[in-house]
Each structure stands twice: as structure tokens, then as C-alpha cells.
N, C-alpha and C. Protein backbone atom coordinates (compact mmCIF):
# COMPACT_ATOMS: atom_id res chain seq x y z
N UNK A 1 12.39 -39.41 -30.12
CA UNK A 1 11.65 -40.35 -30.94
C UNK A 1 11.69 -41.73 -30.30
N UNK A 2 12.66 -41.95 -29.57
CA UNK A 2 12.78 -43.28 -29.37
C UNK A 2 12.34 -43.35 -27.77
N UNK A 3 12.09 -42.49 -27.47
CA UNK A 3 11.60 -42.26 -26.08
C UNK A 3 9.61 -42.98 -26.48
N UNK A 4 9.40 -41.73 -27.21
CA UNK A 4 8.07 -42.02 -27.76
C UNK A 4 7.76 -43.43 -28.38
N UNK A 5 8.40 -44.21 -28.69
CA UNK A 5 8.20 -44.89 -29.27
C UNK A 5 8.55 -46.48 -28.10
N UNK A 6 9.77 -46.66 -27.52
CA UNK A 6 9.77 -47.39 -26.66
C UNK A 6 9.07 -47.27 -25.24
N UNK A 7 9.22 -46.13 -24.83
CA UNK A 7 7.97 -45.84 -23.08
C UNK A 7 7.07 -46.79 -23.48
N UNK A 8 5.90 -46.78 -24.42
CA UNK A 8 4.58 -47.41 -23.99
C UNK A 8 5.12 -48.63 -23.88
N UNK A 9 5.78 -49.36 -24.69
CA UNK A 9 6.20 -50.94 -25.06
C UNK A 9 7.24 -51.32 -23.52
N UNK A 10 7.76 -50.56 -23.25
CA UNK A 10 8.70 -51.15 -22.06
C UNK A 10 7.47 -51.06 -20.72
N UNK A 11 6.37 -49.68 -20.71
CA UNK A 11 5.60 -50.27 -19.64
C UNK A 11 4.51 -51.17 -19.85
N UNK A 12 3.89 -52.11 -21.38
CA UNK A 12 3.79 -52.88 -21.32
C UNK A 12 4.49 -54.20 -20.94
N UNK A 13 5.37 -54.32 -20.72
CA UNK A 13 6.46 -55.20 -20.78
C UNK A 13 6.49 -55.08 -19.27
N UNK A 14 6.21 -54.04 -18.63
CA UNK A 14 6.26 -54.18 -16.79
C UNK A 14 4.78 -54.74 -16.60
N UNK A 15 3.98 -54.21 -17.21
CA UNK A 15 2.57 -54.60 -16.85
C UNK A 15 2.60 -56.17 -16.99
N UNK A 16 3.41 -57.19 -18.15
CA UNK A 16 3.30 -58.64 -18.00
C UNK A 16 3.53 -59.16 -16.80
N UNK A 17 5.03 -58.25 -16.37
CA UNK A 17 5.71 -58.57 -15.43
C UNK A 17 4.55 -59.10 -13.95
N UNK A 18 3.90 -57.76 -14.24
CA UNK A 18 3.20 -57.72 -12.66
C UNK A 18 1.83 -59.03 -13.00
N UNK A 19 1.34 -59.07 -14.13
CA UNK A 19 0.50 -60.06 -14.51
C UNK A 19 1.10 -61.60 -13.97
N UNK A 20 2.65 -61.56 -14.26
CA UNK A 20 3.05 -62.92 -14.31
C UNK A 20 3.04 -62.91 -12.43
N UNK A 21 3.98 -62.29 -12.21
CA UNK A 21 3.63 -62.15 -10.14
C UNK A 21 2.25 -62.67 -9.64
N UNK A 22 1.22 -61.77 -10.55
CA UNK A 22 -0.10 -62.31 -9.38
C UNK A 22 -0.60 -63.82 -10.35
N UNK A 23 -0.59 -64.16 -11.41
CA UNK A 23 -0.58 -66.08 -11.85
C UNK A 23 0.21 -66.79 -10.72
N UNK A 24 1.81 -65.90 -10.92
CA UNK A 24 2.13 -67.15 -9.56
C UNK A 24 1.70 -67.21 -8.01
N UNK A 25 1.69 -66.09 -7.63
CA UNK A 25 1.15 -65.84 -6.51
C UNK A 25 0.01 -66.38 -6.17
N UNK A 26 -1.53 -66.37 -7.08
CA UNK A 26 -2.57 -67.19 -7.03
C UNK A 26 -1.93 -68.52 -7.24
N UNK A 27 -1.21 -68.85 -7.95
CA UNK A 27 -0.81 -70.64 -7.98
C UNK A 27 -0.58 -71.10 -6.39
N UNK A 28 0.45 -70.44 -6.05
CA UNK A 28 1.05 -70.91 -4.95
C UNK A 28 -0.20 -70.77 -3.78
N UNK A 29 -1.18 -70.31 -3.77
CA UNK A 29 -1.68 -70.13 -2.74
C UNK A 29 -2.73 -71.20 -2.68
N UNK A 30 -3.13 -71.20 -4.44
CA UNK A 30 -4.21 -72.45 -4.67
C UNK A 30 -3.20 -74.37 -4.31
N UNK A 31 -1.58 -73.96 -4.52
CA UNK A 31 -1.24 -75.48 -4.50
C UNK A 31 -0.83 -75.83 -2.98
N UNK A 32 -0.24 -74.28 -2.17
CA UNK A 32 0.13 -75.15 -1.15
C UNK A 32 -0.45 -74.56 0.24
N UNK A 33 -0.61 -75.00 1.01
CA UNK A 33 -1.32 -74.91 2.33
C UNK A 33 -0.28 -74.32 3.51
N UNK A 34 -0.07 -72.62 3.32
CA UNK A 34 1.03 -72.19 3.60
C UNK A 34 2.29 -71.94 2.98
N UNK A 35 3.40 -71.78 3.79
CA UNK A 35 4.84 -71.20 2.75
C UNK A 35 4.95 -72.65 1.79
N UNK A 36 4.89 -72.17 0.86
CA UNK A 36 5.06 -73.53 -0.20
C UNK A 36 6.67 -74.01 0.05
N UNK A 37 7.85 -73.80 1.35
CA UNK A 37 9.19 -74.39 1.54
C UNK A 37 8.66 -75.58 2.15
N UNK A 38 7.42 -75.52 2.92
CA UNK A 38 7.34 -76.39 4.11
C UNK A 38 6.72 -77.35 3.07
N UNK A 39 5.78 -77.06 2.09
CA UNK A 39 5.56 -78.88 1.12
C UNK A 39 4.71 -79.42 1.48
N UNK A 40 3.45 -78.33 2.54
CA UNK A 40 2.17 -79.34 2.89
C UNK A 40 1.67 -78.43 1.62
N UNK A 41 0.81 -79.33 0.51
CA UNK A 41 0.02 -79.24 -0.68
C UNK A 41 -1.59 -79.30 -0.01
N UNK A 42 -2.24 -78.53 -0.50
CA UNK A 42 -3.68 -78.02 -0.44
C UNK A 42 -4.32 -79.34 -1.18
N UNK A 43 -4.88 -80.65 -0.70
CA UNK A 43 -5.21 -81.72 -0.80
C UNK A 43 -6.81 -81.49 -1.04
N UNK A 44 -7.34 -82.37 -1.65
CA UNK A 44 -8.87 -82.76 -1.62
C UNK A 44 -9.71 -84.31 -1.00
N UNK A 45 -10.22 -84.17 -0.37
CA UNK A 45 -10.08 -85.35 0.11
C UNK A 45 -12.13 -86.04 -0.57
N UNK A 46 -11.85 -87.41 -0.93
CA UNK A 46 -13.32 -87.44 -1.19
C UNK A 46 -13.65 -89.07 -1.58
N UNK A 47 -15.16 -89.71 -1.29
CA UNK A 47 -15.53 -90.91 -1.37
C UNK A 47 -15.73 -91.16 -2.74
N UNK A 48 -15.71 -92.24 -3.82
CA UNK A 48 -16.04 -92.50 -5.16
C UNK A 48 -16.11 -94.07 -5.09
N UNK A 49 -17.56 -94.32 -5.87
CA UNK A 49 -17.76 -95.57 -6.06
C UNK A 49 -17.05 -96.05 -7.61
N UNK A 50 -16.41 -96.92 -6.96
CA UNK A 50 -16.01 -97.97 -8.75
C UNK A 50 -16.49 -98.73 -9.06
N UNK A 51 -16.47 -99.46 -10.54
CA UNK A 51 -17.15 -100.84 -10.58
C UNK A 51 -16.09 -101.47 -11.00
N UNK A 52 -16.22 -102.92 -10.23
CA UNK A 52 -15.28 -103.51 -9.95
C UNK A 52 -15.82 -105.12 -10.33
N UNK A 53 -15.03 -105.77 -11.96
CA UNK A 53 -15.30 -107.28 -12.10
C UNK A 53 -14.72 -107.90 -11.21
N UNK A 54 -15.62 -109.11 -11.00
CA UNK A 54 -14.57 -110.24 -10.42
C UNK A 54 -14.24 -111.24 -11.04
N UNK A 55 -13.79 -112.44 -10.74
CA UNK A 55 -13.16 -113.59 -11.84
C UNK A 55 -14.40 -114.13 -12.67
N UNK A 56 -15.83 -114.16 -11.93
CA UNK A 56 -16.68 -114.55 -12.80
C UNK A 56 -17.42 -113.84 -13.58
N UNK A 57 -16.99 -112.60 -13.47
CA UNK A 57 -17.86 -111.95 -14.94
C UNK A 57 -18.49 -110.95 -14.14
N UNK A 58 -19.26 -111.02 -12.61
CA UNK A 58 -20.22 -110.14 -12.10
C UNK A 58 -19.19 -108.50 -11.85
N UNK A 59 -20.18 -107.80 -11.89
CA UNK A 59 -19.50 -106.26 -11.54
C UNK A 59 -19.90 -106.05 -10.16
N UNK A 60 -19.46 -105.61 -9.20
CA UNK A 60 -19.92 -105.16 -8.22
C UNK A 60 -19.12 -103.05 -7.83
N UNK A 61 -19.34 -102.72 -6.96
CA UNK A 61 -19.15 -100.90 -6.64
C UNK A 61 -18.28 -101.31 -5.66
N UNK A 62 -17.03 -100.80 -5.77
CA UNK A 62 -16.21 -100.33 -4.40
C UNK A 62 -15.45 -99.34 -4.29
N UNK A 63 -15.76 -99.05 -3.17
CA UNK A 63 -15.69 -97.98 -2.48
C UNK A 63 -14.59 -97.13 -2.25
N UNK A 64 -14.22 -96.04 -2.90
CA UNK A 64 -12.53 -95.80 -2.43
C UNK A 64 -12.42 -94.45 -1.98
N UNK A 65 -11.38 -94.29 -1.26
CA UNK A 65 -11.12 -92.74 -1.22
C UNK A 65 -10.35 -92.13 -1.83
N UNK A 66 -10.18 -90.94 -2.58
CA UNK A 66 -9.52 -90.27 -2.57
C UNK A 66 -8.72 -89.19 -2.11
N UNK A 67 -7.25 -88.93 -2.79
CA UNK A 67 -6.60 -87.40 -2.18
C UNK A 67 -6.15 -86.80 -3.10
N UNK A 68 -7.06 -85.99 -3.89
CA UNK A 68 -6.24 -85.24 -5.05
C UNK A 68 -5.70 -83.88 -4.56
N UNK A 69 -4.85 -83.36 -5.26
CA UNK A 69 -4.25 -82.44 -5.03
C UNK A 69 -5.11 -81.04 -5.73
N UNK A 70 -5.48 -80.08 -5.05
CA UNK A 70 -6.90 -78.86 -5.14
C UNK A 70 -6.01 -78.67 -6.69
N UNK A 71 -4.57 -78.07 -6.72
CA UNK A 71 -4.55 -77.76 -8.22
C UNK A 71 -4.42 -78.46 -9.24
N UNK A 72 -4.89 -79.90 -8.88
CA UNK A 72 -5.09 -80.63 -10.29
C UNK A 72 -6.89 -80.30 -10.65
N UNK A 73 -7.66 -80.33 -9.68
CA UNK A 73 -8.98 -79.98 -9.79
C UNK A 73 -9.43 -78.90 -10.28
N UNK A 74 -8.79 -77.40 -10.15
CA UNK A 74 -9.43 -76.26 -10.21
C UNK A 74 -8.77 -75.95 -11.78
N UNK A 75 -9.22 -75.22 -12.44
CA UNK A 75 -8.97 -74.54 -13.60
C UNK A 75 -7.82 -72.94 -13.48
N UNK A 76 -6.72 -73.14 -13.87
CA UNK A 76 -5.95 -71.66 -13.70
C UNK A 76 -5.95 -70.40 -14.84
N UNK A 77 -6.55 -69.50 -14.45
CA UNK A 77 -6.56 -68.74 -15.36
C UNK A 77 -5.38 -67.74 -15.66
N UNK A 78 -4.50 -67.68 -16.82
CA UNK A 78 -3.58 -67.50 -17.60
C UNK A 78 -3.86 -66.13 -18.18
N UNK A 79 -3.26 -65.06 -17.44
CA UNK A 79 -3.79 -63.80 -18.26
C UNK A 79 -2.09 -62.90 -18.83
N UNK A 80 -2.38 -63.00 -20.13
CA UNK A 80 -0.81 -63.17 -20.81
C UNK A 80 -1.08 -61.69 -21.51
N UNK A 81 -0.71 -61.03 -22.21
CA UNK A 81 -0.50 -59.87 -23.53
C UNK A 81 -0.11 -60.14 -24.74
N UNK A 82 -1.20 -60.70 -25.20
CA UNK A 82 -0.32 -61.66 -26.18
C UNK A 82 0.47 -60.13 -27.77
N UNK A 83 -0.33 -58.74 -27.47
CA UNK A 83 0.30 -57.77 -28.36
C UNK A 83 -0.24 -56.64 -27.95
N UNK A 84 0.84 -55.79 -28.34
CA UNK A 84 0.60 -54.68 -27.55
C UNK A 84 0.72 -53.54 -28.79
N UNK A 85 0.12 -52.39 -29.26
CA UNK A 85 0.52 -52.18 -30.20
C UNK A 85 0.53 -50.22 -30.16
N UNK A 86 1.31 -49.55 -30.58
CA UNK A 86 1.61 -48.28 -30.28
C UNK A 86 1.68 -47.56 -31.19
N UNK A 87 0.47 -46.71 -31.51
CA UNK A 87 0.60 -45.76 -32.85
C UNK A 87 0.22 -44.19 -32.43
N UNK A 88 0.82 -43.41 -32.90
CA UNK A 88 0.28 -41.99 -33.23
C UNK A 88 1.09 -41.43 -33.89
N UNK A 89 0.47 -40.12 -34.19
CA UNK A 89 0.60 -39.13 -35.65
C UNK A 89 1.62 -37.83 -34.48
N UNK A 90 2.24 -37.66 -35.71
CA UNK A 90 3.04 -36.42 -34.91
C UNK A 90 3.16 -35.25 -35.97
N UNK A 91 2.85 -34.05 -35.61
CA UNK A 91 3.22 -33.36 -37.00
C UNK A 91 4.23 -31.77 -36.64
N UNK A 92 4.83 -31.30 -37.41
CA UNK A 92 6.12 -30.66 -37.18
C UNK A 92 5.75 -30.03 -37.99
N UNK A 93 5.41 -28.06 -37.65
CA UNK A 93 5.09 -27.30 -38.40
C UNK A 93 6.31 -26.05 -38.08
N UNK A 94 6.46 -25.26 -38.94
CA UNK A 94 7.16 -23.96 -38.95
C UNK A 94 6.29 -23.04 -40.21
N UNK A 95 5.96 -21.81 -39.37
CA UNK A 95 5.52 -21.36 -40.63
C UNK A 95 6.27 -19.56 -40.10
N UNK A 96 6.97 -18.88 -41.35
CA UNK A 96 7.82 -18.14 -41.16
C UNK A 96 6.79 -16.98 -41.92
N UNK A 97 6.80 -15.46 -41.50
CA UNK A 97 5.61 -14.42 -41.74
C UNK A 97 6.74 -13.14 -41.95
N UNK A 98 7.16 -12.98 -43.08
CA UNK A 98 8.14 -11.98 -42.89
C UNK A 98 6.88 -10.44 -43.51
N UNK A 99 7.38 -8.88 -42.94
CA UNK A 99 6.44 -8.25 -43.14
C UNK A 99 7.03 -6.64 -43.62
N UNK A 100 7.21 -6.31 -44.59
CA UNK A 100 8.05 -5.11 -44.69
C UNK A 100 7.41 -4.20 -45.42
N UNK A 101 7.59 -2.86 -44.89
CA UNK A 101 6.65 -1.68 -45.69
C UNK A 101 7.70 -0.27 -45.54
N UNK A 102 7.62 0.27 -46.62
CA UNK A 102 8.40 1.74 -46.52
C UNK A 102 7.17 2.48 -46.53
N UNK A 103 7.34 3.89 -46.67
CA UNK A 103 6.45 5.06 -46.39
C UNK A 103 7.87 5.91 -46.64
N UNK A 104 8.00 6.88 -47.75
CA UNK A 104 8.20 8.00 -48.52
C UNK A 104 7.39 9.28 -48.58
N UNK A 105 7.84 10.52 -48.09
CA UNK A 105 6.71 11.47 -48.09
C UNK A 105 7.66 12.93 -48.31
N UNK A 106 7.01 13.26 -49.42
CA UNK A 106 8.08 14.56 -50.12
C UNK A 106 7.26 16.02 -50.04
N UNK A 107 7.41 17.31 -49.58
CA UNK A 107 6.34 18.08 -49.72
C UNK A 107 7.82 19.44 -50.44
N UNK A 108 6.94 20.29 -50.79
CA UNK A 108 7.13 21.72 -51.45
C UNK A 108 6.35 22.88 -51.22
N UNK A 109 6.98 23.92 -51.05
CA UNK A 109 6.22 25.08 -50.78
C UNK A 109 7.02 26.27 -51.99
N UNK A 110 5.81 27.05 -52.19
CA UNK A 110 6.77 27.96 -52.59
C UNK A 110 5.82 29.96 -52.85
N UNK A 111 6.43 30.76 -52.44
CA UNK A 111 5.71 31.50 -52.34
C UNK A 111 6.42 33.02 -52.74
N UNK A 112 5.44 33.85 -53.13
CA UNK A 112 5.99 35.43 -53.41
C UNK A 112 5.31 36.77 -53.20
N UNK A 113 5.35 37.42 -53.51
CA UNK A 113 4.90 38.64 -53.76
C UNK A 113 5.29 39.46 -55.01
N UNK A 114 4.16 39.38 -55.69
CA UNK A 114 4.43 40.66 -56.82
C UNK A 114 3.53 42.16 -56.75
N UNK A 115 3.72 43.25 -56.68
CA UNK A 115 2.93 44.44 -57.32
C UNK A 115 2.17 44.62 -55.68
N UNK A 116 2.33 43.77 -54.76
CA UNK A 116 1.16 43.93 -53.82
C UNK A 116 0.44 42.71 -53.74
N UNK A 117 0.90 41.74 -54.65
CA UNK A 117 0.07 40.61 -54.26
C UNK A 117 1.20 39.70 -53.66
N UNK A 118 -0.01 38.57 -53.22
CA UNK A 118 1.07 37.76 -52.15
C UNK A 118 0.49 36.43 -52.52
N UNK A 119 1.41 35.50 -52.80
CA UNK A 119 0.59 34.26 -53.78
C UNK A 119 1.55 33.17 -52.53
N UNK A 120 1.31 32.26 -52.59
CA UNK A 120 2.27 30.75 -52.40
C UNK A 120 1.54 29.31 -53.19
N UNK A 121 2.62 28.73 -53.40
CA UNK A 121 1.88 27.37 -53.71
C UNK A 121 2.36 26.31 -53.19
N UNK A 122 2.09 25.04 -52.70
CA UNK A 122 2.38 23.95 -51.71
C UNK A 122 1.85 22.62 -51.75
N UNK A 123 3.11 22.00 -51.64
CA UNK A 123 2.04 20.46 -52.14
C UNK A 123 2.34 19.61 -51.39
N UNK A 124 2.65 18.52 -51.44
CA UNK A 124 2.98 17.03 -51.03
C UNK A 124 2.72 15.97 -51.40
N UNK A 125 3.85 14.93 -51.67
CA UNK A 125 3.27 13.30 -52.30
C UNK A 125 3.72 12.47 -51.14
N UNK A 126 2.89 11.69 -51.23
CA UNK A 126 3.08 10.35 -50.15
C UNK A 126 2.85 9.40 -50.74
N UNK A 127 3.97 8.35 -50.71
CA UNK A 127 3.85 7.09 -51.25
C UNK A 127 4.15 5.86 -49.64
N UNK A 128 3.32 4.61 -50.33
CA UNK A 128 3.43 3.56 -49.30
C UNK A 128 2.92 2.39 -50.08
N UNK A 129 4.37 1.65 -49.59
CA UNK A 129 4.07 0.19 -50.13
C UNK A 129 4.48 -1.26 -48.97
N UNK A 130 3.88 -2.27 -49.37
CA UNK A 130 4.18 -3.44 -48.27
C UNK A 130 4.50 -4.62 -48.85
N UNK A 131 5.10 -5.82 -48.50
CA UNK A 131 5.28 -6.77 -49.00
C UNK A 131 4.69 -7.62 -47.76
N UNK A 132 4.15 -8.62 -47.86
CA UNK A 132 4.07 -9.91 -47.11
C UNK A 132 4.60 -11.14 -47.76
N UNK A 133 5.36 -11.99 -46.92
CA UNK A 133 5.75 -13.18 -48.00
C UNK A 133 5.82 -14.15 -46.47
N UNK A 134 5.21 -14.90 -46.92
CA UNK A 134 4.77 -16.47 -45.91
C UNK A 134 5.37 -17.47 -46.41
N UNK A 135 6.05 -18.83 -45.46
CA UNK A 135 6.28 -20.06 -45.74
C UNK A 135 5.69 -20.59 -44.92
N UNK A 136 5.44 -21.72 -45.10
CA UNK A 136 5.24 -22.79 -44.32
C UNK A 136 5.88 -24.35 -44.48
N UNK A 137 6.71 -24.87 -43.87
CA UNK A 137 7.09 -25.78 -43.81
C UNK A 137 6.54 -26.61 -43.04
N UNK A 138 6.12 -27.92 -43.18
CA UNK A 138 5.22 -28.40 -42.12
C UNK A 138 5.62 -30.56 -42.53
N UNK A 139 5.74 -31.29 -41.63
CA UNK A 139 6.26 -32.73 -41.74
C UNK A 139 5.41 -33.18 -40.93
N UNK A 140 4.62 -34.58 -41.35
CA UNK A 140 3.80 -35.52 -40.61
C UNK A 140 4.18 -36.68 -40.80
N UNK A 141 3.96 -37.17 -39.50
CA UNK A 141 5.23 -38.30 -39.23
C UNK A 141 4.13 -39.57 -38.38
N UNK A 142 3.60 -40.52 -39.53
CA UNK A 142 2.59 -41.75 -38.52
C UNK A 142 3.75 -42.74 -37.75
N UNK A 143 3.85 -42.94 -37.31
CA UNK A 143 4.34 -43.65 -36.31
C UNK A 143 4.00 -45.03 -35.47
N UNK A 144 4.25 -46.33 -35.98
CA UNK A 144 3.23 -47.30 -35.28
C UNK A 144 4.18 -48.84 -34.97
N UNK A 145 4.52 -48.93 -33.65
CA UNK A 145 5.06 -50.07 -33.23
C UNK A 145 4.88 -50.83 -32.93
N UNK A 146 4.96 -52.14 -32.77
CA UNK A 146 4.33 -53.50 -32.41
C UNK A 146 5.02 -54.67 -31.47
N UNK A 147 4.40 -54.62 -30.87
CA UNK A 147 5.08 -55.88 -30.18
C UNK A 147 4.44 -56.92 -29.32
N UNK A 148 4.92 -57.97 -29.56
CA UNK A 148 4.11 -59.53 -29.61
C UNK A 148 4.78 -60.82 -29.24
N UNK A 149 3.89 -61.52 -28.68
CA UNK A 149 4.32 -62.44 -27.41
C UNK A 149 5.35 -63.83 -28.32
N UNK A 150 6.26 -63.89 -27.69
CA UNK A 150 6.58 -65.20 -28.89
C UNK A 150 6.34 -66.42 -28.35
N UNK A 151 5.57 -67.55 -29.28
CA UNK A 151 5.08 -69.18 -28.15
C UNK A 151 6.68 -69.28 -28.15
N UNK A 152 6.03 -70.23 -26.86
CA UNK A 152 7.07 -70.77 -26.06
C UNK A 152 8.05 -71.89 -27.14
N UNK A 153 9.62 -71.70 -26.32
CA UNK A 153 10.85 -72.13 -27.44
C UNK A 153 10.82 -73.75 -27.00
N UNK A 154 10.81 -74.71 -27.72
CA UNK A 154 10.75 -76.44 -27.06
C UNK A 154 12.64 -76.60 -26.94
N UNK A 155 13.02 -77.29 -26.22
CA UNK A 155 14.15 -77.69 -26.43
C UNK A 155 14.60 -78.74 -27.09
N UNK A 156 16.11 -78.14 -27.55
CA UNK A 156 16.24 -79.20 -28.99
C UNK A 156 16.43 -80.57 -28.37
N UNK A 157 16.31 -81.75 -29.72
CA UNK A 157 16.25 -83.31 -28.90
C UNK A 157 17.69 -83.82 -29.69
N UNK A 158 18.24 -84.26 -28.68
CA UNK A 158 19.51 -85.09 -29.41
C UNK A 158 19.05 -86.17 -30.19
């Protein structure tokens, strides 16, 4: 029972696993430009005009560059489980067929001669009887487990 019931939930629980591997794996590849030990970051490089007052009031555009870093720019997609849920029906039958029959069979003969004659008489009874007697015992058992992501724990504040 507990086989049935924990298997699906523990290989959900590997399937996050491997979900969470390829999030980081795409992270690291989108933040750094090579083995992320060495710390060169996957940069963006690009021109943007500003407007820029001066002491007398006029606005004028200047010119700047930028270097943002690619994973502040791009959007990461987060693919989580947030519930996983495990149901089926199980049902447990016995059904017992007991089957018993006698058969009784009695015969008689009987025969003579008188004067020159020659007679017999002869019979037989047959009896037969049966019983059948059936059970069935039979248990259905729904079965349905759940399990679900918990948000993230904040740490306490002194």
C-alpha cells in the first residue's frame, strides 16, 4: 500500500529535481560567458539618448553607453510543480464456490418357478441430490494522495 501510494509522489519529487537542474543550468549559461568560476558575465552592450537639464531650464539629449548584464534583460522562465496528485481505485475480491452432490442407487431382483412357470421381478431406485453454496467477499478501497509545493519560508527578523 505504501509502495502504491508513495512511488508516484517520490518520482514526482525527482521529476522537480531534474526541472530545478535544467532552470539552473539555463541560468548559468544565460548569466555567464563560460565556467561561471572564471566571473566573465554575459554583458549587453548599447547607445541611449537622455535628456539632460542644464542650470537654465533648457533640456538637451546625451548620449551614453551602456553595459547591462544579458540576465537582467531577458525574462527566466520558472517551471515549478506546484501539485501533484495520486488517485486510484483498488478492489479485493474472493469469491468461494463450494459444490457437493451424492448419488444413491439401490436395485432388487427376485425370481421363481412354480408348476412350470418361471416368473422374476426386478427393480431399482436412484436418487441424486446437489447443493451449491457461493460467497463472495469483495473490498473497494479509493485511494487518493496529494502533494503540494510549499511558498517559500522568509526568515525570522530580530
Amino acid at each position: 500500500m505504501g509502495l502504491l501510494i508513495c512511488s508516484p509522489i517520490i518520482e514526482v519529487a525527482k521529476g522537480q529535481a531534474e526541472l530545478c537542474r535544467v532552470y539552473l543550468e539555463y541560468v548559468f549559461k544565460l548569466a555567464y560567458d563560460g565556467d561561471p568560476k572564471a566571473g566573465k558575465v554575459n554583458m549587453v552592450t548599447f547607445q541611449l539618448e537622455r535628456p539632460v537639464t542644464s542650470g537654465t531650464g533648457q533640456i538637451s539629449k546625451q548620449q551614453i553607453q551602456v553595459n547591462a548584464p544579458l540576465m537582467a534583460l531577458v525574462p527566466i522562465p520558472a517551471f515549478t510543480m506546484q501539485e501533484a496528485t495520486v488517485s486510484f481505485t483498488m478492489e479485493v475480491k474472493e469469491q468461494t464456490v463450494d459444490t457437493s452432490s451424492t448419488t444413491a442407487s439401490a436395485g432388487s431382483s427376485f425370481g421363481g418357478s412354480f408348476w412350470g412357470f418361471t416368473a422374476s421381478i426386478s427393480g431399482s431406485v436412484t436418487t441424486s441430490s446437489g447443493n451449491t453454496r457461493s460467497t463472495d467477499n469483495s473490498a473497494k478501497y479509493d485511494i487518493s494522495a496529494k502533494a503540494t509545493q510549499q511558498p517559500p519560508r522568509r526568515a525570522c527578523r530580530a
